[in-house]
Protein backbone atom coordinates (compact mmCIF):
# COMPACT_ATOMS: atom_id res chain seq x y z
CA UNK A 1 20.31 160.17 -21.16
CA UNK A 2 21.01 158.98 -24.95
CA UNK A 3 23.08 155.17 -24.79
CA UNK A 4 26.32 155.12 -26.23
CA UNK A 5 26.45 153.64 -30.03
CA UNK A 6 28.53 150.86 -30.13
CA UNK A 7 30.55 150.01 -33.28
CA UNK A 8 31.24 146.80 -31.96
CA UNK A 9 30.41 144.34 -29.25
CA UNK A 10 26.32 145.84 -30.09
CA UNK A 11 24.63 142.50 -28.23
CA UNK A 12 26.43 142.21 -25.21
CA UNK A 13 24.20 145.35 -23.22
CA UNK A 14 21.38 143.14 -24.29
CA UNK A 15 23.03 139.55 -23.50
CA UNK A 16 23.83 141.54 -19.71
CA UNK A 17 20.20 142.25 -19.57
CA UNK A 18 19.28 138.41 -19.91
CA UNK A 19 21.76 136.14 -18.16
CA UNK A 20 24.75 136.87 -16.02
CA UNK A 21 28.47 137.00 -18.72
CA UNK A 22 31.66 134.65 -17.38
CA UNK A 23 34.40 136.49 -17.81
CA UNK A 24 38.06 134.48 -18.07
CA UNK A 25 40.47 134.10 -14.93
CA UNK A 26 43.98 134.70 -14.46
CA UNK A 27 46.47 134.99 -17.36
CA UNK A 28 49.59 135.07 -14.62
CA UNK A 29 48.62 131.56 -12.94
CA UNK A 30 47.94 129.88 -16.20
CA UNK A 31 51.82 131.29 -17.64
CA UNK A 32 53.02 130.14 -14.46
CA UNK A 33 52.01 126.40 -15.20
CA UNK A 34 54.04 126.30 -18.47
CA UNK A 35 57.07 127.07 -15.96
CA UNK A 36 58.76 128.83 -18.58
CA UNK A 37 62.64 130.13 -17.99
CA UNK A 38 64.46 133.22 -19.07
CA UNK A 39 65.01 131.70 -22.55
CA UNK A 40 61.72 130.71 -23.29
CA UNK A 41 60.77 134.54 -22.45
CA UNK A 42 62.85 135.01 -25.19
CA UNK A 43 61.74 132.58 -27.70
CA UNK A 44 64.18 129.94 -27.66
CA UNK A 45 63.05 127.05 -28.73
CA UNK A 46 59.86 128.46 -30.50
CA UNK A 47 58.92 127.31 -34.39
CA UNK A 48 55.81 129.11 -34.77
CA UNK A 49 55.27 130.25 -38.37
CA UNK A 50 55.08 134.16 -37.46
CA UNK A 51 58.81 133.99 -36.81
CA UNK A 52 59.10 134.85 -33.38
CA UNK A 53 61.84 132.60 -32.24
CA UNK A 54 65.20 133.98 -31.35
CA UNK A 55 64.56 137.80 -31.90
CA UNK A 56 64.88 138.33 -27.86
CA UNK A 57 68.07 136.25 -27.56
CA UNK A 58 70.62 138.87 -26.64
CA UNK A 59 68.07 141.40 -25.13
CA UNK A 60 70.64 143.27 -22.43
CA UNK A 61 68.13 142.92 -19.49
CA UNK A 62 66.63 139.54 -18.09
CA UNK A 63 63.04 139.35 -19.45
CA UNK A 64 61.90 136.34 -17.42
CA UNK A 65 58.47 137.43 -15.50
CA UNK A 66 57.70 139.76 -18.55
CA UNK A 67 53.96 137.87 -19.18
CA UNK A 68 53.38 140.75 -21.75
CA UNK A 69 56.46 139.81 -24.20
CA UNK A 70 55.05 136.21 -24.23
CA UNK A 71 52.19 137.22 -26.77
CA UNK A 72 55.82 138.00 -29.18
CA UNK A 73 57.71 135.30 -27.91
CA UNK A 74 55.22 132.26 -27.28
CA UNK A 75 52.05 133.26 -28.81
CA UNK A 76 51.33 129.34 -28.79
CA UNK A 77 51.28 129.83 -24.85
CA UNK A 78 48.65 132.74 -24.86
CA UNK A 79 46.26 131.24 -27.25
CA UNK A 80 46.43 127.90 -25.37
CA UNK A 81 45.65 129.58 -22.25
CA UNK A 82 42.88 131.47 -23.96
CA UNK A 83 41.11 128.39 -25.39
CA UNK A 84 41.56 127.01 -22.30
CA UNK A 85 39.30 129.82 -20.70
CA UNK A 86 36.78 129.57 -24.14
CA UNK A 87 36.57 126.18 -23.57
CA UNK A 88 35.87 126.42 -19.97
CA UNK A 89 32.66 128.76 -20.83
CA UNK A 90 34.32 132.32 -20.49
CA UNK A 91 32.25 134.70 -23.01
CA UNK A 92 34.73 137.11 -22.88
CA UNK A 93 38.31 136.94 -22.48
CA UNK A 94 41.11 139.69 -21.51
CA UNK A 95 44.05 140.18 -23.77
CA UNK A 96 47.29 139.60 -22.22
CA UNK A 97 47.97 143.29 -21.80
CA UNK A 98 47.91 143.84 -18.07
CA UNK A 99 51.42 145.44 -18.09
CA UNK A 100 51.65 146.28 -21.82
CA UNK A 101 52.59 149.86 -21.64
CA UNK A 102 55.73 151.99 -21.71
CA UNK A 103 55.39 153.03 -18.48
CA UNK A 104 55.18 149.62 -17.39
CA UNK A 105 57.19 147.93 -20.34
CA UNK A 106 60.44 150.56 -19.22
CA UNK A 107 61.22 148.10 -16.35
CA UNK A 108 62.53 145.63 -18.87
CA UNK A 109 63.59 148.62 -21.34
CA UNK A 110 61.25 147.25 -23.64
CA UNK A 111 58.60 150.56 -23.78
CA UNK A 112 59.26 150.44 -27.81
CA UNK A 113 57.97 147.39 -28.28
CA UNK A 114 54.41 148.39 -26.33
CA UNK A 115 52.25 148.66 -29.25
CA UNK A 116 53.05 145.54 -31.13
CA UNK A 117 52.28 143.87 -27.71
CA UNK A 118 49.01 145.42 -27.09
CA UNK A 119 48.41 144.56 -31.49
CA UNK A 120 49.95 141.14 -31.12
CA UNK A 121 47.72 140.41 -28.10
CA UNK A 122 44.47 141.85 -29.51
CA UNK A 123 44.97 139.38 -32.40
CA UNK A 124 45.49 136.69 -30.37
CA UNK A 125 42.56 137.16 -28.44
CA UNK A 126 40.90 137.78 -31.12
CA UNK A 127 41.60 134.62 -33.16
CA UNK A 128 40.88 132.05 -30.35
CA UNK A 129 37.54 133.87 -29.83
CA UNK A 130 36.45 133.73 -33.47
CA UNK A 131 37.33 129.67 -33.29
CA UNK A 132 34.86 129.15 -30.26
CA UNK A 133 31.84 131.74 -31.41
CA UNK A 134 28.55 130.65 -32.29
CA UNK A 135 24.98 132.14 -33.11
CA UNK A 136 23.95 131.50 -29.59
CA UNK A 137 26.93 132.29 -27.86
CA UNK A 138 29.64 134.78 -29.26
CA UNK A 139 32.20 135.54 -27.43
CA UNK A 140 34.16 138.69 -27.24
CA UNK A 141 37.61 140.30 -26.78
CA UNK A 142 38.22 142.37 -23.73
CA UNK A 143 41.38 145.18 -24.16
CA UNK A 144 42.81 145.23 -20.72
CA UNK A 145 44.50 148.44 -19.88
CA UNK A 146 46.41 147.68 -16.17
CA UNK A 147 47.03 150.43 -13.61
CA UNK A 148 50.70 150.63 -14.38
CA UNK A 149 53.43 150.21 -11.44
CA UNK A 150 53.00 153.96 -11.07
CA UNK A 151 50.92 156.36 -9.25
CA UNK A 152 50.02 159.89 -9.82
CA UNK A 153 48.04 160.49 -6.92
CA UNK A 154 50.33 159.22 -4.24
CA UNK A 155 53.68 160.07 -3.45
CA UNK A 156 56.70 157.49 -3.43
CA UNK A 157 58.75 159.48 -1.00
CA UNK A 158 57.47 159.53 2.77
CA UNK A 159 59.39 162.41 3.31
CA UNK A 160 58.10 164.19 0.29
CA UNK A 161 54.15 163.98 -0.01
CA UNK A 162 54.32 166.08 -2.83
CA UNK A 163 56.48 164.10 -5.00
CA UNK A 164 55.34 162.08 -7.98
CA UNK A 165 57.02 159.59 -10.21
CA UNK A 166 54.55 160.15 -12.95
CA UNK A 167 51.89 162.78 -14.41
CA UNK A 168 48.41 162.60 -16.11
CA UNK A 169 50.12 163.25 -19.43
CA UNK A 170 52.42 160.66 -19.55
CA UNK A 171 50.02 158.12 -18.25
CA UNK A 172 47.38 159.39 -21.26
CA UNK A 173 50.34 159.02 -23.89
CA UNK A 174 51.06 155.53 -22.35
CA UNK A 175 47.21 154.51 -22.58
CA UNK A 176 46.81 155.91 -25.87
CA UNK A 177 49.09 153.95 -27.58
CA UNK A 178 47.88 150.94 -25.85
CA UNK A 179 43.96 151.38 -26.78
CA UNK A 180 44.67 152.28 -30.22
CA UNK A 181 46.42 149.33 -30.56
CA UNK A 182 43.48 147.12 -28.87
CA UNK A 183 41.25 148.47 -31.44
CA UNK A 184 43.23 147.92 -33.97
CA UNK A 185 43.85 144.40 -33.33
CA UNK A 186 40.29 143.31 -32.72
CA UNK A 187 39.03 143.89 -29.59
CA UNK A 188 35.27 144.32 -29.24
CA UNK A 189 35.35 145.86 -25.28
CA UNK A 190 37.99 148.12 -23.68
CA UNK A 191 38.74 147.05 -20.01
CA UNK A 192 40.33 149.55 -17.49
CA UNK A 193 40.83 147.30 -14.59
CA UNK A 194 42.70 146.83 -11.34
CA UNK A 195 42.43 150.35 -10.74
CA UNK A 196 44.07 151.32 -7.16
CA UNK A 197 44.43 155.34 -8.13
CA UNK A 198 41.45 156.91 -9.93
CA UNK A 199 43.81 159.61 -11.39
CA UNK A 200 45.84 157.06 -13.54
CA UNK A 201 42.41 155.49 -14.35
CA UNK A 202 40.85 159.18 -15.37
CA UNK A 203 44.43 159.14 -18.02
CA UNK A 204 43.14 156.31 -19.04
CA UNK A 205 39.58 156.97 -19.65
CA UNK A 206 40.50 160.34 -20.97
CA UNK A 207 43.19 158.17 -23.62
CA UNK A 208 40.36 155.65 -24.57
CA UNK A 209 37.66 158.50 -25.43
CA UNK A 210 40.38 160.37 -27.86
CA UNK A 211 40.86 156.61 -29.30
CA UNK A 212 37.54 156.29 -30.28
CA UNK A 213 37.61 159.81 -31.43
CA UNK A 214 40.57 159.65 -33.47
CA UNK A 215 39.79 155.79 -35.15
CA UNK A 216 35.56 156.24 -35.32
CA UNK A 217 35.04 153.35 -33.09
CA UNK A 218 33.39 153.28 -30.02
CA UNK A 219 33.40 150.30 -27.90
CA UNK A 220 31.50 149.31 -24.45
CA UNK A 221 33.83 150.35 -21.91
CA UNK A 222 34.28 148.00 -18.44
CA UNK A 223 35.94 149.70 -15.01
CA UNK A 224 37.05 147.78 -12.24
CA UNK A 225 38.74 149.04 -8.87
CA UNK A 226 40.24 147.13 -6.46
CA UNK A 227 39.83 147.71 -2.94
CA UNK A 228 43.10 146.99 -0.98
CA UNK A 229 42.35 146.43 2.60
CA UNK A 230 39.34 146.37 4.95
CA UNK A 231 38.97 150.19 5.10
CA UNK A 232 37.06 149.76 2.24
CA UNK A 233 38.79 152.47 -0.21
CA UNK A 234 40.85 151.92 -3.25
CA UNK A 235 44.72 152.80 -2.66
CA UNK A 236 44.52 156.59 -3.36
CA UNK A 237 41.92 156.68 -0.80
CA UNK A 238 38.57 156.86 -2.42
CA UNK A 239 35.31 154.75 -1.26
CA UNK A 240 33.78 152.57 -3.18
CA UNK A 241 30.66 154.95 -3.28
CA UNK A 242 33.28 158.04 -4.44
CA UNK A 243 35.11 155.75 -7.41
CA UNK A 244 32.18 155.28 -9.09
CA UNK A 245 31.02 158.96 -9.09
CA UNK A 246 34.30 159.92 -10.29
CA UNK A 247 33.96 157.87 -13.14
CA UNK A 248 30.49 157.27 -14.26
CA UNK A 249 30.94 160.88 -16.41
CA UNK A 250 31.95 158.02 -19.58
CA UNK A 251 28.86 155.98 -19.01
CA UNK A 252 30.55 152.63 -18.85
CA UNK A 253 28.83 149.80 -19.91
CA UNK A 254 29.64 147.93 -16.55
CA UNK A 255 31.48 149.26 -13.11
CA UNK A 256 33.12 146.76 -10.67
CA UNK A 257 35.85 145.36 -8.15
CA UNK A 258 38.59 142.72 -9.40
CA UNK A 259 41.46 141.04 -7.86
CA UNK A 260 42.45 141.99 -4.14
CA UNK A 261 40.85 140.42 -0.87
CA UNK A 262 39.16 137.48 -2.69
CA UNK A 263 35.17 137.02 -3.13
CA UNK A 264 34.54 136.44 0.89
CA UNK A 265 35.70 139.95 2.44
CA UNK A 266 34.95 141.84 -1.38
CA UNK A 267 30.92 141.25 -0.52
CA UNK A 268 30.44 143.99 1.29
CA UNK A 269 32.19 146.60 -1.33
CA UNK A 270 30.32 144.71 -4.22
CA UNK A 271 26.33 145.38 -2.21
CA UNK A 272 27.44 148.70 -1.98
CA UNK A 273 28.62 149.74 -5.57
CA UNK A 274 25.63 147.43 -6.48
CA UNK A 275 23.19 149.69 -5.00
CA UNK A 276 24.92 152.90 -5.62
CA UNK A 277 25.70 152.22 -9.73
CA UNK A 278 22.24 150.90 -10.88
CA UNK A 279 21.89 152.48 -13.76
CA UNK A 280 25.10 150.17 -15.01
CA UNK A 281 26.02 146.76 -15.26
CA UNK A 282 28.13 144.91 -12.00
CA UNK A 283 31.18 142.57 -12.49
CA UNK A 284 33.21 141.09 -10.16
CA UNK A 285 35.84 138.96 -10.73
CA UNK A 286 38.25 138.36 -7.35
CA UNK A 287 41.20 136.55 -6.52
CA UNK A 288 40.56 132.82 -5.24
CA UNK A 289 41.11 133.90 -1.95
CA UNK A 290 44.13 135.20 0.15
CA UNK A 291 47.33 134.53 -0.94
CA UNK A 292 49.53 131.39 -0.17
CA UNK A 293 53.19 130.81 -1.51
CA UNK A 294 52.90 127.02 -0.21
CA UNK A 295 49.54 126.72 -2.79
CA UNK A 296 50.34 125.38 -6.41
CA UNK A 297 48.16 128.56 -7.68
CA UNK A 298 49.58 131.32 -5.21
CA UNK A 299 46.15 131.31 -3.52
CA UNK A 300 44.10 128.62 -1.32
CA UNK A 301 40.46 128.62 -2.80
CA UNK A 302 39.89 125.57 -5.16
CA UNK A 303 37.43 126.07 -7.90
CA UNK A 304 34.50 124.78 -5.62
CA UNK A 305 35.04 127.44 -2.99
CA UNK A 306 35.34 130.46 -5.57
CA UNK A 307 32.10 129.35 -7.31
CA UNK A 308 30.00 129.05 -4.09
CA UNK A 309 30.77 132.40 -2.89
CA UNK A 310 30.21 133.79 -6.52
CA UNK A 311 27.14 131.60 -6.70
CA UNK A 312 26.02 133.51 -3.31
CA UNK A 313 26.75 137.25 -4.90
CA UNK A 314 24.68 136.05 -8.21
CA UNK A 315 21.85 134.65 -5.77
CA UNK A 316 21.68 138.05 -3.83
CA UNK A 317 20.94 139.60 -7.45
CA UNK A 318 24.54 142.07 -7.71
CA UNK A 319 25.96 141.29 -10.48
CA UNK A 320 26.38 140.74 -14.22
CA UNK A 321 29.83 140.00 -14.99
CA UNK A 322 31.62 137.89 -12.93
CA UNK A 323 34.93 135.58 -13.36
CA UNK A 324 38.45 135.32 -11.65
CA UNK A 325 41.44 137.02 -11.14
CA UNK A 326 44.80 135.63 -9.30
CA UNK A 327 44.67 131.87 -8.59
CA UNK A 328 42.10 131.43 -10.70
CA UNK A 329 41.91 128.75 -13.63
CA UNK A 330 39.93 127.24 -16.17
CA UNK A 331 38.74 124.68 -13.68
CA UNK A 332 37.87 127.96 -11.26
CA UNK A 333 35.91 129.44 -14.64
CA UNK A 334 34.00 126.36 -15.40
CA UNK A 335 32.39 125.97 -11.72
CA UNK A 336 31.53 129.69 -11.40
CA UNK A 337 30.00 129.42 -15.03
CA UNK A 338 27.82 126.25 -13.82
CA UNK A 339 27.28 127.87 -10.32
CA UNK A 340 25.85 131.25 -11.62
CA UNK A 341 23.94 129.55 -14.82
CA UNK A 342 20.71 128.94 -12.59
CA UNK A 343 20.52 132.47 -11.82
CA UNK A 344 18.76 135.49 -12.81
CA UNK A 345 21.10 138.66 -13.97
CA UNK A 346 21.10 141.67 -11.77
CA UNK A 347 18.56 144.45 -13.10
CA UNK A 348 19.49 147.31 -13.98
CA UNK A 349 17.08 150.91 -13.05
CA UNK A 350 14.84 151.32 -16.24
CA UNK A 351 16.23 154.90 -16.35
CA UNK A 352 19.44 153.35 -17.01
CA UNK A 353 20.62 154.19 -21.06
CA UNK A 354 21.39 150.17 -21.44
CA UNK A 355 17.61 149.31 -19.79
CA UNK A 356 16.43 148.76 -23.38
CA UNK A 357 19.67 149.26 -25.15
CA UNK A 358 18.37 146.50 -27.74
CA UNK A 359 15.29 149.52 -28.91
CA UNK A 360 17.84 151.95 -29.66
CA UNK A 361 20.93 150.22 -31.08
């Protein structure tokens, strides 16, 4: 099997090959610090030079909890929280597009303003990268495509398994949009992530191949499912095992579990997609534990607990990627980057396409 050509991001396969990546932590806990209220949503207040300010004063619908709008709004607040990551040792951040489609973005009636989210966001990411890249350590943007608050595997009606509040279609319109905007804007690595249905993340993988088709890019792609519960299967039902199968057919450039049950009950789900995907790359990136209202992060694990039990996957040799995701900080970054340094990257099968991606790029 042939590797994929990258347009962009053409070191990282190697850089995976050599040492294990940091990727960034939460964008949601880090917003929540700046304890911003409905009118800073909107911009009130903000003098940026791009000219943001008021233009979401008399929006009809409250906008407060709408992290996405923030890259219009408060751009100062995303690239603040991205530095903050850079500096903490992240090599590759997410954009702040988690919920930037219009199937997402309708809950606010704001689906029309989607792309110049996703754009906005790219740029942002992409300009707070550029100011902490070196030679020896270049750091890249990731374009995070969520799951959407929708499912189009499972029904929403107990009394109606058949029913569906979404299909394929409008899922691939949704996630075309929002890659082609990604791409546009600078981003260097296309993240599907938090998947929980492997349907809405087949629209999206489907949506992110006709990207690259129709703009002549083609960037590494990253997956990540989310197991929900200690059955061991994502939402819609699949096994760790069966995700990957389903979508290995677009040869990403790394496979792995995010957010969820935290790093101490994900180990078992990680060894297993470890030794099933090894012809790809492993990230993992959980939550900083369980959750916990009465915590100042939403979640009890303090920076020292989530590096020692990332520390523990790197030292069993299963993974390659490997940050935070809710709860997680800076602080939370910086001790999994120093915890991890020591040790060796996980190796990939020398049949794999990316086992001497270097030769043939």
């Amino acid at each position: 099997m042939q590797p994929p050509t990258y347009t962009r991001a053409q070191a990282l396969p190697d850089i995976l090959r050599h040492r294990i990546v940091i990727l960034d932590g939460a964008m949601g806990t880090m917003i929540q610090r700046f304890k911003l209220g409905e009118a800073q949503y909107r911009g009130e207040g903000y003098t940026g030079a791009d000219g943001a300010g008021q233009r979401f004063a008399d929006w009809s619908r409250d906008v407060k909890g709408n992290n996405e709008l923030l890259s219009l709004t408060r751009p100062d607040v995303i690239s603040a929280i991205h530095e903050g990551y850079l500096a903490a040792g992240a090599d590759l951040i997410e954009t702040n597009t988690f919920g930037a489609t219009t199937v997402a973005q309708d809950d606010y009636g704001m689906a029309t303003l989607a792309r110049a989210m996703n754009l906005r966001s790219a740029q942002l990411a992409r300009q707070a990268c550029d100011r902490f890249s070196t030679a020896d350590k270049p750091r890249y943007v990731a374009g995070a495509l969520g799951p959407t608050p929708k499912t189009a595997s499972i029904s929403p009606d107990v009394n109606d398994p058949g029913a569906r509040n979404i299909d394929f279609e409008t899922l691939r319109q949704a996630y075309l949009e929002q890659a082609l905007a990604l791409i546009e804007g600078g981003a260097d690595v296309i993240l599907v992530e938090t998947i929980f249905d492997t349907l809405n993340a087949k629209a999206a993988l489907f949506a992110v191949q006709q990207a690259f088709d129709e703009t002549g890019e083609r960037l590494p792609i990253l997956i990540s499912g989310t197991v929900t519960d200690a059955s061991g299967r994502i939402l819609s039902g699949q096994t760790v095992t069966a995700f990957w199968y389903s979508v290995r057919h677009v040869q990403p450039l790394a496979v792995g579990l995010n957010c969820a049950l935290g790093a101490a009950l994900m180990r078992p789900y990680i060894q297993e997609l470890a030794n099933v995907a090894q012809d790809t790359f492993i990230s993992c990136y959980p939550n900083a534990g369980l959750p916990n209202p009465m915590s100042e992060t939403g979640f009890d694990e303090t920076p020292d607990v989530t590096s020692r039990l990332i520390h523990e996957f790197a030292a069993e040799g299963l993974v390659n990627i490997v940050g935070g995701c809710c709860g997680t900080t800076p602080e939370h970054v910086a001790a999994i980057a120093k915890a991890v340094a020591p040790q060796a990257a996980r190796k990939i099968d020398a049949r794999s396409p990316f086992a001497a991606y270097r030769d043939a790029a």
